[in-house]
Structures are given as structure tokens and as C-alpha cells.
PDB file of N, CA and C in Angstrom:
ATOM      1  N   UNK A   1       0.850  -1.169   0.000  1.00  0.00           N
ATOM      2  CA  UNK A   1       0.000   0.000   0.000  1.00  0.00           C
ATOM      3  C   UNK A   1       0.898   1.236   0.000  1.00  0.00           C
ATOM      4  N   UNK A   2       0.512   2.346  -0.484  1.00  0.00           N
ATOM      5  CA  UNK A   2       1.470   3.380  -0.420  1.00  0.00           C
ATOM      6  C   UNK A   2       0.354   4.219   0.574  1.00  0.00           C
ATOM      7  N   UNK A   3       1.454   5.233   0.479  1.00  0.00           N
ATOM      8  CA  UNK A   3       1.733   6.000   1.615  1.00  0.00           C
ATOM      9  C   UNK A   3       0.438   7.241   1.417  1.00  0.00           C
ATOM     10  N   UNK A   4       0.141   7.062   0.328  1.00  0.00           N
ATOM     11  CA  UNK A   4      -0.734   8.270  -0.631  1.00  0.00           C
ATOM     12  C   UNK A   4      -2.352   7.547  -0.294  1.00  0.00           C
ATOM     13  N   UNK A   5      -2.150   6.156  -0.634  1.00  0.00           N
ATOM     14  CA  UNK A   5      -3.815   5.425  -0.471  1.00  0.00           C
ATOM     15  C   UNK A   5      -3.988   5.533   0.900  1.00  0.00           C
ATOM     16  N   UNK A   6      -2.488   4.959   2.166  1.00  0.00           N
ATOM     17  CA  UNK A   6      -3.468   5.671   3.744  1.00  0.00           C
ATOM     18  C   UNK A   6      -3.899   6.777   3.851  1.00  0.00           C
ATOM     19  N   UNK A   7      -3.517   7.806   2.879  1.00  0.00           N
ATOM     20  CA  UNK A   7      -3.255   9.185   3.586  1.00  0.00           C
ATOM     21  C   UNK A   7      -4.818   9.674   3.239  1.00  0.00           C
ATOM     22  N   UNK A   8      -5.823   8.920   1.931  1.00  0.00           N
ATOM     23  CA  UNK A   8      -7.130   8.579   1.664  1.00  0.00           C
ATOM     24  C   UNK A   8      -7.894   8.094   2.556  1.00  0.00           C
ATOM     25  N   UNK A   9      -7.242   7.420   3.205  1.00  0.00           N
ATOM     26  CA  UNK A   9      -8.241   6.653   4.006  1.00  0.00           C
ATOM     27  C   UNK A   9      -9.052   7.388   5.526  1.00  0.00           C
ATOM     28  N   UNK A  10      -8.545   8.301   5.640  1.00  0.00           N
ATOM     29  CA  UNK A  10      -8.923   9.796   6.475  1.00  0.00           C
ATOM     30  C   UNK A  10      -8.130   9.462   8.290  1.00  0.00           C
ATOM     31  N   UNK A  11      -8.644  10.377   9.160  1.00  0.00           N
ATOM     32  CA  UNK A  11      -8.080   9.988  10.393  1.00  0.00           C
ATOM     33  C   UNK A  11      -8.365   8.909  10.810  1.00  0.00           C
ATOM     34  N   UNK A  12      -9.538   8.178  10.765  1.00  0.00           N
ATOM     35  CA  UNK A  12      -9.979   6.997  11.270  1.00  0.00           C
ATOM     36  C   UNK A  12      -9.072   5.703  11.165  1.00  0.00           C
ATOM     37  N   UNK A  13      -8.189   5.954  10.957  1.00  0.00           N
ATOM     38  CA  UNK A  13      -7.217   4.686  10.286  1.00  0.00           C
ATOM     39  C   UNK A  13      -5.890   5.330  10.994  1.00  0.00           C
ATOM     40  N   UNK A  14      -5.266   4.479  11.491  1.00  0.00           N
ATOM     41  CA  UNK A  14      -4.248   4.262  12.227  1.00  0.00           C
ATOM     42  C   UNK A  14      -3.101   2.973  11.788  1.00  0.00           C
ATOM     43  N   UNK A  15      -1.917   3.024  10.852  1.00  0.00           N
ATOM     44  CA  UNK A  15      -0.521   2.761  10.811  1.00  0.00           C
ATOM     45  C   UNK A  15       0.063   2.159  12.382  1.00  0.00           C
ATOM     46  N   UNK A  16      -0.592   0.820  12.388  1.00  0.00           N
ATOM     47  CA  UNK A  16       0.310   0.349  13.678  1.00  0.00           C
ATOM     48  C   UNK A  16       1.692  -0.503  13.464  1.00  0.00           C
ATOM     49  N   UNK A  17       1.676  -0.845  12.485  1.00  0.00           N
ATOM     50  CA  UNK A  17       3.148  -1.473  11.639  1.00  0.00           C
ATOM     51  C   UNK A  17       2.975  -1.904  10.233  1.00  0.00           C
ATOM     52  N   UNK A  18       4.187  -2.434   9.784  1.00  0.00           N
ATOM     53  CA  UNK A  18       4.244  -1.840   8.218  1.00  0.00           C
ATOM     54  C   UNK A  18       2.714  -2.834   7.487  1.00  0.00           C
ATOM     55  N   UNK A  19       2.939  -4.192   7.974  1.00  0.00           N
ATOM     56  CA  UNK A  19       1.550  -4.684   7.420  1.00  0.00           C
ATOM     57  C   UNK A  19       0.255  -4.465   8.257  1.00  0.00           C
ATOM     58  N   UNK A  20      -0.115  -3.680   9.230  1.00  0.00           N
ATOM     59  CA  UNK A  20      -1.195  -3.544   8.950  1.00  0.00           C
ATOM     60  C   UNK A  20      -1.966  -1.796   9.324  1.00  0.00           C
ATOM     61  N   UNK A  21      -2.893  -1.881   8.975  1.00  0.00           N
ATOM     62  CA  UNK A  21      -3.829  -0.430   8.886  1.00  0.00           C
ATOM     63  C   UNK A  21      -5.306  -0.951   9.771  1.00  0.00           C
ATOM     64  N   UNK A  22      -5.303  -0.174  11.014  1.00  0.00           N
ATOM     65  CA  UNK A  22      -6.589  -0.606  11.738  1.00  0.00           C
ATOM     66  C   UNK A  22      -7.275   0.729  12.010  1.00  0.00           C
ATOM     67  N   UNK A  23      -8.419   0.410  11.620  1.00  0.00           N
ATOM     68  CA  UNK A  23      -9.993   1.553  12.100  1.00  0.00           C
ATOM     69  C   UNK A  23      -9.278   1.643  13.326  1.00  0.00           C
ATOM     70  N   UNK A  24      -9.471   3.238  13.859  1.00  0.00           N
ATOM     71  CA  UNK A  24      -9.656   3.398  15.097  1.00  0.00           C
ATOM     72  C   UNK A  24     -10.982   3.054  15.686  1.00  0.00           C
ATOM     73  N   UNK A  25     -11.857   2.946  15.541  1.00  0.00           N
ATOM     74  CA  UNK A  25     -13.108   2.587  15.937  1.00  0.00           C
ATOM     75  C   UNK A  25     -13.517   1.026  16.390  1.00  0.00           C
ATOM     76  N   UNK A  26     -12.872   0.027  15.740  1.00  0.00           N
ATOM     77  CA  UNK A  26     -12.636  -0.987  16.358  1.00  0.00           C
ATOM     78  C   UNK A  26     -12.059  -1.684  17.369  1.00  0.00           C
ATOM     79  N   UNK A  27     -10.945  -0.401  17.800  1.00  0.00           N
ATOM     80  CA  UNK A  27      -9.645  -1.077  19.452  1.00  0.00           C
ATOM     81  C   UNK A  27     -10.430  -1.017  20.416  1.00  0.00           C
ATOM     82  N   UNK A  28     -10.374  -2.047  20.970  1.00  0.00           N
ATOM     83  CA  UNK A  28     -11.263  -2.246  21.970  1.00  0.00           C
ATOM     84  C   UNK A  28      -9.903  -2.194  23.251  1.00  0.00           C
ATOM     85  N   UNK A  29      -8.592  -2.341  22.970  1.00  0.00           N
ATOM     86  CA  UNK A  29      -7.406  -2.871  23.925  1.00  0.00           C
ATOM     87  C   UNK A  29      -6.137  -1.775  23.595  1.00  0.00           C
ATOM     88  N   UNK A  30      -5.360  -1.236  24.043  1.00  0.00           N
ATOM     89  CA  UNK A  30      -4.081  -0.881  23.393  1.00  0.00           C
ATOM     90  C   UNK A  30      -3.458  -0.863  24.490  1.00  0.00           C
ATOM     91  N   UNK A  31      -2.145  -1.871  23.963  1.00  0.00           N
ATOM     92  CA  UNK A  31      -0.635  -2.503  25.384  1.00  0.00           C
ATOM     93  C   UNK A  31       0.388  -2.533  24.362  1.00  0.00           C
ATOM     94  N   UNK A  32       1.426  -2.996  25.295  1.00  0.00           N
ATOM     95  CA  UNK A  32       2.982  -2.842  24.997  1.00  0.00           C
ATOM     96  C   UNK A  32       2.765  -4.152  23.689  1.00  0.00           C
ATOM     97  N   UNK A  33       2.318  -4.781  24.003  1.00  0.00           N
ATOM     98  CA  UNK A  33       1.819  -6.397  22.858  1.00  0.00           C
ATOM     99  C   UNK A  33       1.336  -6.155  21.731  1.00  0.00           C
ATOM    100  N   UNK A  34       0.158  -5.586  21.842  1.00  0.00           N
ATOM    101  CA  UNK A  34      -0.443  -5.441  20.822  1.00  0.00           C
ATOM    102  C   UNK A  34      -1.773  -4.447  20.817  1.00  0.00           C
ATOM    103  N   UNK A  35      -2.813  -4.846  19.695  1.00  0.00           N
ATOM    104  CA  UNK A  35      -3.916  -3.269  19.612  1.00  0.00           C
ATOM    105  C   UNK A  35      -4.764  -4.610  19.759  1.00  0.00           C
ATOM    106  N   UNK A  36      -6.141  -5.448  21.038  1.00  0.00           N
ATOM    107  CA  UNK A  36      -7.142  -5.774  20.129  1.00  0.00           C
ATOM    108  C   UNK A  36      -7.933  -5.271  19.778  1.00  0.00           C
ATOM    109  N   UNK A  37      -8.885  -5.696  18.986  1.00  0.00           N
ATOM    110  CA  UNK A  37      -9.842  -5.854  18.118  1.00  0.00           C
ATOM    111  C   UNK A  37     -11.344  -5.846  18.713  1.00  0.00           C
ATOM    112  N   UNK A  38     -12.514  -5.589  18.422  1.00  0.00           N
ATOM    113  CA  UNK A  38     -13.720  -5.661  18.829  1.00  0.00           C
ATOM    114  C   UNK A  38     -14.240  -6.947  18.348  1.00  0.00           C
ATOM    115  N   UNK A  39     -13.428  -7.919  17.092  1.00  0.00           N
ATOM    116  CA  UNK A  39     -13.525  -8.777  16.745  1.00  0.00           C
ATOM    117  C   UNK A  39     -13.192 -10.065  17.510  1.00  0.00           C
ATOM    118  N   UNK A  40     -12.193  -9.711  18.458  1.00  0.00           N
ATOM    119  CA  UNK A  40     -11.243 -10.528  19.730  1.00  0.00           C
ATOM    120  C   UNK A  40      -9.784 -11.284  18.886  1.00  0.00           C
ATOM    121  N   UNK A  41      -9.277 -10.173  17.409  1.00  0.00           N
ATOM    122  CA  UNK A  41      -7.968 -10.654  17.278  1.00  0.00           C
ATOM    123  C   UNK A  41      -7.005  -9.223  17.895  1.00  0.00           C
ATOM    124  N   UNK A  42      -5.800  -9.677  17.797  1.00  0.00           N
ATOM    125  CA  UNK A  42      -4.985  -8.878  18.591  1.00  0.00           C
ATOM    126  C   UNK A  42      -4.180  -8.845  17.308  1.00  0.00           C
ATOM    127  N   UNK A  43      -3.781  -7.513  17.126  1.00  0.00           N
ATOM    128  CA  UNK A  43      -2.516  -6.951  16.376  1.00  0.00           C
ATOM    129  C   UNK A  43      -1.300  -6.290  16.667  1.00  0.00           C
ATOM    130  N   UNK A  44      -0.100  -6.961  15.914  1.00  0.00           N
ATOM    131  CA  UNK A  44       1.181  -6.765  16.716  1.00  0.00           C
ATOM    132  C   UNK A  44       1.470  -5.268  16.337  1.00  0.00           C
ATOM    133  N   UNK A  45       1.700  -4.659  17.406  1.00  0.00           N
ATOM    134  CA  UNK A  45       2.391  -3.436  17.131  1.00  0.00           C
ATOM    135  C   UNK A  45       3.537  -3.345  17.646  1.00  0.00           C
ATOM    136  N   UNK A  46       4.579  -2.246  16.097  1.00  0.00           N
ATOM    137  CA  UNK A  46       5.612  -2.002  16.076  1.00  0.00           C
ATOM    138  C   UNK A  46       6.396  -1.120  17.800  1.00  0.00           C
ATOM    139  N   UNK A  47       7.172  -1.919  18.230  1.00  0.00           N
ATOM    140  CA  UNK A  47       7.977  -0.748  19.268  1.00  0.00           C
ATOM    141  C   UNK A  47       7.887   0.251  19.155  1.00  0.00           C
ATOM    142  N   UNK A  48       8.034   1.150  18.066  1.00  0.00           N
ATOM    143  CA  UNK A  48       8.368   2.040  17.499  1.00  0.00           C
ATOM    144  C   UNK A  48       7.024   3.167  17.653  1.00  0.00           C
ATOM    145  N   UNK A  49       6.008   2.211  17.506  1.00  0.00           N
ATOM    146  CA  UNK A  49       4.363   3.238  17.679  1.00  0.00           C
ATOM    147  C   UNK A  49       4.145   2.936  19.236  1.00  0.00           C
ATOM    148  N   UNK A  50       4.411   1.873  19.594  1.00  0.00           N
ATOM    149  CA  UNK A  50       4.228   1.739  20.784  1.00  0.00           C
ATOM    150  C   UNK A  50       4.556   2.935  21.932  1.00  0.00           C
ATOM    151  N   UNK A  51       5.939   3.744  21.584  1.00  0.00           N
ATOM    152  CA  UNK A  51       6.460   4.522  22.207  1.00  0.00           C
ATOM    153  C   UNK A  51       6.234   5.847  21.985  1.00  0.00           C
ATOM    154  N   UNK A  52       5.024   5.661  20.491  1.00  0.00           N
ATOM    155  CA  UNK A  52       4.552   7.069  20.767  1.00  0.00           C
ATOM    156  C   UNK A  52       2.605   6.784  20.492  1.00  0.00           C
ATOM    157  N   UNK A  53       2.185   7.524  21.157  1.00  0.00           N
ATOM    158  CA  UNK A  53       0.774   7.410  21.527  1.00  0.00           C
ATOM    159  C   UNK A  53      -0.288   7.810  20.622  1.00  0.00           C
ATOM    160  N   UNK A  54      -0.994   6.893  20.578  1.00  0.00           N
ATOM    161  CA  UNK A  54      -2.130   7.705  19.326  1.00  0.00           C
ATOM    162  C   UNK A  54      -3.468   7.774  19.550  1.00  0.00           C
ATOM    163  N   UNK A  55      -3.552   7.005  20.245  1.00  0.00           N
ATOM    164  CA  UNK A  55      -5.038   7.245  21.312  1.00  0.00           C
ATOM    165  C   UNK A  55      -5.454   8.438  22.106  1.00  0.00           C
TER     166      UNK A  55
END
């Protein structure tokens, strides 16, 4: 995906590592591990976002 199609996808969308792109509207969880889901999967997030906050 480039960098131009997230930047479409409006604020609601959140870059938690390089493969994936999650709705903010769906985190039901956010830890040092991971973001879950309202679905009950958990997504790995990068150290790197981890250490800066987006919630």
C-alpha cells in the first residue's frame, strides 16, 4: 500500500506497523503487545508506535 492510499483513508485509520492499517473505531485494547480488536484478534504493534501514543 502506499503511503498516498493511507493518507485517503482519512483519520480513522491508524498505521500500527508496516503490514497492517486498523480503524480506530474498532480497538477495543491498546498494550505494549499489541492493539485488540472488537472482533477478539490482537494486532502486533511495532515498538516504534508503541512509544509514541495515538489514542
Amino acid at each position: 500500500m502506499t503511503i498516498a492510499i493511507f493518507d485517503d483513508l482519512g483519520e480513522n485509520f491508524y498505521r500500527c506497523h508496516r503490514g497492517y492499517i486498523v480503524n480506530l473505531g474498532y480497538i477495543t485494547e491498546y498494550g505494549k503487545d499489541g492493539i485488540s480488536l472488537a472482533n477478539g484478534e490482537t494486532i502486533y504493534l511495532s515498538r516504534r508506535k508503541y512509544k509514541g501514543s495515538f489514542c
